[in-house]
N, C-alpha and C. Protein backbone atom coordinates (compact mmCIF):
# COMPACT_ATOMS: atom_id res chain seq x y z
N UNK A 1 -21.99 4.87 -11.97
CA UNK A 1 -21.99 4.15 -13.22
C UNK A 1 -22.19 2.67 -12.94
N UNK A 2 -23.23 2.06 -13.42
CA UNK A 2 -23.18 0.44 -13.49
C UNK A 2 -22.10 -0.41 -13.84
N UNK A 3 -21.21 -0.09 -14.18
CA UNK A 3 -19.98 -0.97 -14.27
C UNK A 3 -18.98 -0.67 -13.23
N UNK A 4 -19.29 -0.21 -11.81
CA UNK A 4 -18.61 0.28 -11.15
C UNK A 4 -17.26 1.63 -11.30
N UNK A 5 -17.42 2.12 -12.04
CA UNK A 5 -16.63 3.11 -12.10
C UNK A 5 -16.81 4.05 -11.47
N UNK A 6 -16.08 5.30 -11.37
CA UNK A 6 -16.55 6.19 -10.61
C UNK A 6 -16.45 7.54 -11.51
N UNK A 7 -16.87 8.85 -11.15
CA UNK A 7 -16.39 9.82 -11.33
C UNK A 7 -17.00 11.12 -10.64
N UNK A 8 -16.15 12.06 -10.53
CA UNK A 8 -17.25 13.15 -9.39
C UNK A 8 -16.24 13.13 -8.14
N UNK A 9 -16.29 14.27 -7.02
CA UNK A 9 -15.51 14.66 -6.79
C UNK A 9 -15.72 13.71 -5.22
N UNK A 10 -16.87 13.07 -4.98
CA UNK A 10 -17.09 12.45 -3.81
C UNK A 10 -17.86 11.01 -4.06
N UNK A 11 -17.78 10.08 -3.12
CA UNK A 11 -17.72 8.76 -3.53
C UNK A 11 -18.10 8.19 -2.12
N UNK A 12 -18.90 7.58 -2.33
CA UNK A 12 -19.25 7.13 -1.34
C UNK A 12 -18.32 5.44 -0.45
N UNK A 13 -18.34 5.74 0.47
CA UNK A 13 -16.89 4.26 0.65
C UNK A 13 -17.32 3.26 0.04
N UNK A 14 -16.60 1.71 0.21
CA UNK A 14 -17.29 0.72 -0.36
C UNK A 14 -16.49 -0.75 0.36
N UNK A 15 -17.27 -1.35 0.10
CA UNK A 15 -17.43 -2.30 1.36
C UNK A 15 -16.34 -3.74 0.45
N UNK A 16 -15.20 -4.54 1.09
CA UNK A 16 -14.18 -5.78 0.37
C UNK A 16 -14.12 -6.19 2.28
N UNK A 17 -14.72 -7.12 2.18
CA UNK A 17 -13.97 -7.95 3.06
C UNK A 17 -13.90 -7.48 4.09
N UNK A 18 -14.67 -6.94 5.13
CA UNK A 18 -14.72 -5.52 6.37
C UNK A 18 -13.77 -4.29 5.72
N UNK A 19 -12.98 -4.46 4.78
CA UNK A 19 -12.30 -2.98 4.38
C UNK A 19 -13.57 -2.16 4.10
N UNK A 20 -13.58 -0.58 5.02
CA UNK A 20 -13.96 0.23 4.50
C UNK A 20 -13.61 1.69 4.18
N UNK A 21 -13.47 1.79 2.53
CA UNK A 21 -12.85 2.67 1.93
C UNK A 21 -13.37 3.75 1.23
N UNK A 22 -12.93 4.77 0.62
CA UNK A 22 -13.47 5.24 -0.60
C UNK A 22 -12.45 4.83 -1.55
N UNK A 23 -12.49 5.04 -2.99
CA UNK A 23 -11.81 4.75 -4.31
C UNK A 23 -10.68 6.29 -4.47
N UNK A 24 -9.47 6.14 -4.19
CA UNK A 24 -8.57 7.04 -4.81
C UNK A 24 -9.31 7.73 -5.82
N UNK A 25 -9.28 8.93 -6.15
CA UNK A 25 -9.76 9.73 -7.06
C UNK A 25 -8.49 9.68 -8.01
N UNK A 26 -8.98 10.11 -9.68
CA UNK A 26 -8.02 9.67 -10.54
C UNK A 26 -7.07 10.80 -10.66
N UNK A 27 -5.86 10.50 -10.80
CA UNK A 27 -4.69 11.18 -10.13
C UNK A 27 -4.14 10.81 -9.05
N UNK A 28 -4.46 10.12 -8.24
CA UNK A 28 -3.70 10.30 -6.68
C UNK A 28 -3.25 8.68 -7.16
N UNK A 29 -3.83 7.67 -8.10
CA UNK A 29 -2.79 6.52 -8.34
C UNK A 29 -1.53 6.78 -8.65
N UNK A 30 -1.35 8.26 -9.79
CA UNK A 30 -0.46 7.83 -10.12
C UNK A 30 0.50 8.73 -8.63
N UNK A 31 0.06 9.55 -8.63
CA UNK A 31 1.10 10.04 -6.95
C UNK A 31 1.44 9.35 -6.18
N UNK A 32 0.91 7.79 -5.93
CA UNK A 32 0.74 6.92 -4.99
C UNK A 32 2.02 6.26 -5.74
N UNK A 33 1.87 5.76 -6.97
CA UNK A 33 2.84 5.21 -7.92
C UNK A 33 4.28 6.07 -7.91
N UNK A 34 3.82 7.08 -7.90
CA UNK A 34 5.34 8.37 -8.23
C UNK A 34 5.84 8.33 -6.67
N UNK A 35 5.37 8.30 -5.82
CA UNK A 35 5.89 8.11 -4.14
C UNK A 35 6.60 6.84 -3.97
N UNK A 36 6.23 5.57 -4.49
CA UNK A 36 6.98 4.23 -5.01
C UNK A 36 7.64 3.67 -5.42
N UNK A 37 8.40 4.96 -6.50
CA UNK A 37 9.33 4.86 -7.20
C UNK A 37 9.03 4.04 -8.05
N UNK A 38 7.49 3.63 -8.70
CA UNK A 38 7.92 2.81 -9.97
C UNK A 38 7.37 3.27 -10.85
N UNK A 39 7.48 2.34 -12.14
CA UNK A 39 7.03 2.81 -13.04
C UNK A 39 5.50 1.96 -13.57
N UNK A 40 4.65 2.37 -14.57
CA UNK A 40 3.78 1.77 -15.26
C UNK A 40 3.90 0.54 -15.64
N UNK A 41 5.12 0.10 -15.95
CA UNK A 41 5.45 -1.14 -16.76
C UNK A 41 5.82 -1.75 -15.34
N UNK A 42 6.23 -1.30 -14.49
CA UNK A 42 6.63 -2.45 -12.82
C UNK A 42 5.05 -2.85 -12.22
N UNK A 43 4.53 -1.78 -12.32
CA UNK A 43 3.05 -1.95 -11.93
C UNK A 43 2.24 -2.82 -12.56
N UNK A 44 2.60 -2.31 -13.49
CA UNK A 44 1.49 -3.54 -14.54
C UNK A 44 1.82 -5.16 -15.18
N UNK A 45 3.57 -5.16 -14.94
CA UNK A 45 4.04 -6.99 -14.61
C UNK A 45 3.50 -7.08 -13.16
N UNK A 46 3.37 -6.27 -12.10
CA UNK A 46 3.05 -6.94 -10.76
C UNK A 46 1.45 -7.26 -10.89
N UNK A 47 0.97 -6.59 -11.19
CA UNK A 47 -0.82 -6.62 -11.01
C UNK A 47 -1.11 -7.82 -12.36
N UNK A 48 -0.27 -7.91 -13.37
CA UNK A 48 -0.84 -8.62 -15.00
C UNK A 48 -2.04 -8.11 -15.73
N UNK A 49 -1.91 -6.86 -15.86
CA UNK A 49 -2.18 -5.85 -16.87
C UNK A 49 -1.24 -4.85 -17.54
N UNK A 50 -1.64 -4.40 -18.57
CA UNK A 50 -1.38 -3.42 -19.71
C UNK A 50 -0.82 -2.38 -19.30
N UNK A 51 0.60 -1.91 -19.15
CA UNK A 51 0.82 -0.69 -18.89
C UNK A 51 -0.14 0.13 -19.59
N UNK A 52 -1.07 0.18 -20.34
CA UNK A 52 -2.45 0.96 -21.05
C UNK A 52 -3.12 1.25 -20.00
N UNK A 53 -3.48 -0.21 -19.24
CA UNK A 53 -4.53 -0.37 -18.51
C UNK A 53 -4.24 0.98 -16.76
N UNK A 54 -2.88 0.66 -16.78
CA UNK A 54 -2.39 1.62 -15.85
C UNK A 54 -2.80 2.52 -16.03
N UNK A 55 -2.23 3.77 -16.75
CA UNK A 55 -2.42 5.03 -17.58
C UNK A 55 -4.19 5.09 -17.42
N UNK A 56 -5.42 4.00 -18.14
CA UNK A 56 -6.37 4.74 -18.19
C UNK A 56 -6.70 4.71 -16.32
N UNK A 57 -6.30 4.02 -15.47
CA UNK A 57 -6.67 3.54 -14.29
C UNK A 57 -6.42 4.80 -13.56
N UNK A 58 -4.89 5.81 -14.19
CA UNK A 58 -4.34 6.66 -13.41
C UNK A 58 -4.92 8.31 -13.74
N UNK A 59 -5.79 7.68 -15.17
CA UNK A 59 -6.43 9.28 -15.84
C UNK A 59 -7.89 9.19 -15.70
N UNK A 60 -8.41 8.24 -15.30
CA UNK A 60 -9.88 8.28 -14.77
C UNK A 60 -10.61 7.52 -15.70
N UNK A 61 -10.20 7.12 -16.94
CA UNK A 61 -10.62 6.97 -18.33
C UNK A 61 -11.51 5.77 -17.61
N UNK A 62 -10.98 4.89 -16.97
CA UNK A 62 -11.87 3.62 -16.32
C UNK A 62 -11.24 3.54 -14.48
N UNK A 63 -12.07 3.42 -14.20
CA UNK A 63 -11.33 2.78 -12.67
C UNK A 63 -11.53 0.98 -12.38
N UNK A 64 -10.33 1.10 -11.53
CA UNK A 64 -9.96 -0.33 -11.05
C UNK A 64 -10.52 -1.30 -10.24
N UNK A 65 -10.90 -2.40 -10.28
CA UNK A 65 -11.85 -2.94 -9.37
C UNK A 65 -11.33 -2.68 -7.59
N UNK A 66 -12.26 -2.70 -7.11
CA UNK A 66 -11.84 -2.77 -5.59
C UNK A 66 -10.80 -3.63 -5.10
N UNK A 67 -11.00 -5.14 -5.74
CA UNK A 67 -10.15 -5.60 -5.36
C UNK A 67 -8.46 -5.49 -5.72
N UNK A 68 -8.29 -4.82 -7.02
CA UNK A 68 -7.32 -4.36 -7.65
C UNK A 68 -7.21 -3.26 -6.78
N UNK A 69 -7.72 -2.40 -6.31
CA UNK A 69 -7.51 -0.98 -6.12
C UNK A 69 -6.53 -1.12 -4.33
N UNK A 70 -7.39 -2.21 -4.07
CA UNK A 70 -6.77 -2.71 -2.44
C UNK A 70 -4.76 -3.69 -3.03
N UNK A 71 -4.97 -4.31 -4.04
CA UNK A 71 -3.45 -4.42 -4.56
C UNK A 71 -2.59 -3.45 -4.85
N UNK A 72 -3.19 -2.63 -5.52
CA UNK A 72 -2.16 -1.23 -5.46
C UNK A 72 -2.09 -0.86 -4.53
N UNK A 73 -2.79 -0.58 -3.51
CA UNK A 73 -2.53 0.55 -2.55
C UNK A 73 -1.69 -0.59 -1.68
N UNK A 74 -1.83 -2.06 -1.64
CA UNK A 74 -0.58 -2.83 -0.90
C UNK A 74 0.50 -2.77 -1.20
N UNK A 75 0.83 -2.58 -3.06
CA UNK A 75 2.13 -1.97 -3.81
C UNK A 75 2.33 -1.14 -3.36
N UNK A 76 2.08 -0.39 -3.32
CA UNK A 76 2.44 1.25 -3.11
C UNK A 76 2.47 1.69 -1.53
N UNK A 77 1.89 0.44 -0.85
CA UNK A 77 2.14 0.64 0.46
C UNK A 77 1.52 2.17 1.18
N UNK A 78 0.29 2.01 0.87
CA UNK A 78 -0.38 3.46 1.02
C UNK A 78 -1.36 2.52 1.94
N UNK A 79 -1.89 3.26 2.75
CA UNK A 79 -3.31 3.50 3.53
C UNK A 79 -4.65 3.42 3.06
N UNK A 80 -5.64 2.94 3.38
CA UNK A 80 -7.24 2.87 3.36
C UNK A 80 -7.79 2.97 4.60
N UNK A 81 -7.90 4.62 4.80
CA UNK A 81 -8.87 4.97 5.87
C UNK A 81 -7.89 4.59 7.26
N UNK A 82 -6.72 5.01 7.31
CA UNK A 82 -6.20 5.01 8.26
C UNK A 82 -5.29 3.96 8.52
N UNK A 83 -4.97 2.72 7.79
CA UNK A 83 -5.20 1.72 8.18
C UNK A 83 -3.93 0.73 7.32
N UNK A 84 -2.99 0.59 7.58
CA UNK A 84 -2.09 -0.12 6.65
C UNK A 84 -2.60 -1.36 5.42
N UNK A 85 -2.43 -1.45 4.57
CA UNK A 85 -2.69 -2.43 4.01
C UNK A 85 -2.43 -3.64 4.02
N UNK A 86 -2.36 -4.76 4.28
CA UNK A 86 -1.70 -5.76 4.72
C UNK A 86 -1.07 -6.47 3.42
């Protein structure tokens, strides 16, 4: 999709700063989130978006920019490709 979104079951990685990743498929934010113990509304005062914006981020409705997507996964303290997040 031209606005960077994604959808489909494979994704090709994508290139921030030498990070190279693929995009969480929609669902595994919010597992990433539910492993974190937080909630929508902790997520979305930390990042400064819409607990809305969460929800569509976590149901596929839109996906998150890369560079957002590399902040969550530093929240949530999850991995990209092996690799701690810093």
């Amino acid at each position: 999709m031209p606005d960077g979104t994604h959808r489909g079951a494979e994704r090709a990685p994508d290139q921030v700063r030498g990070w190279s990743y693929a995009l969480p498929a929609p669902g595994e934010l919010r597992v990433l989130r539910d492993r974190a113990e937080l909630s929508q509304d902790d997520v979305a005062e930390h990042i400064g978006v819409s607990r809305q914006t969460i929800h569509a981020w976590e149901s596929g409705t839109v996906s998150p920019s890369i560079e957002t997507t590399r902040e969550l996964l530093g929240l949530y303290r999850a991995e990209i490709a092996g690799q701690e997040v810093p």
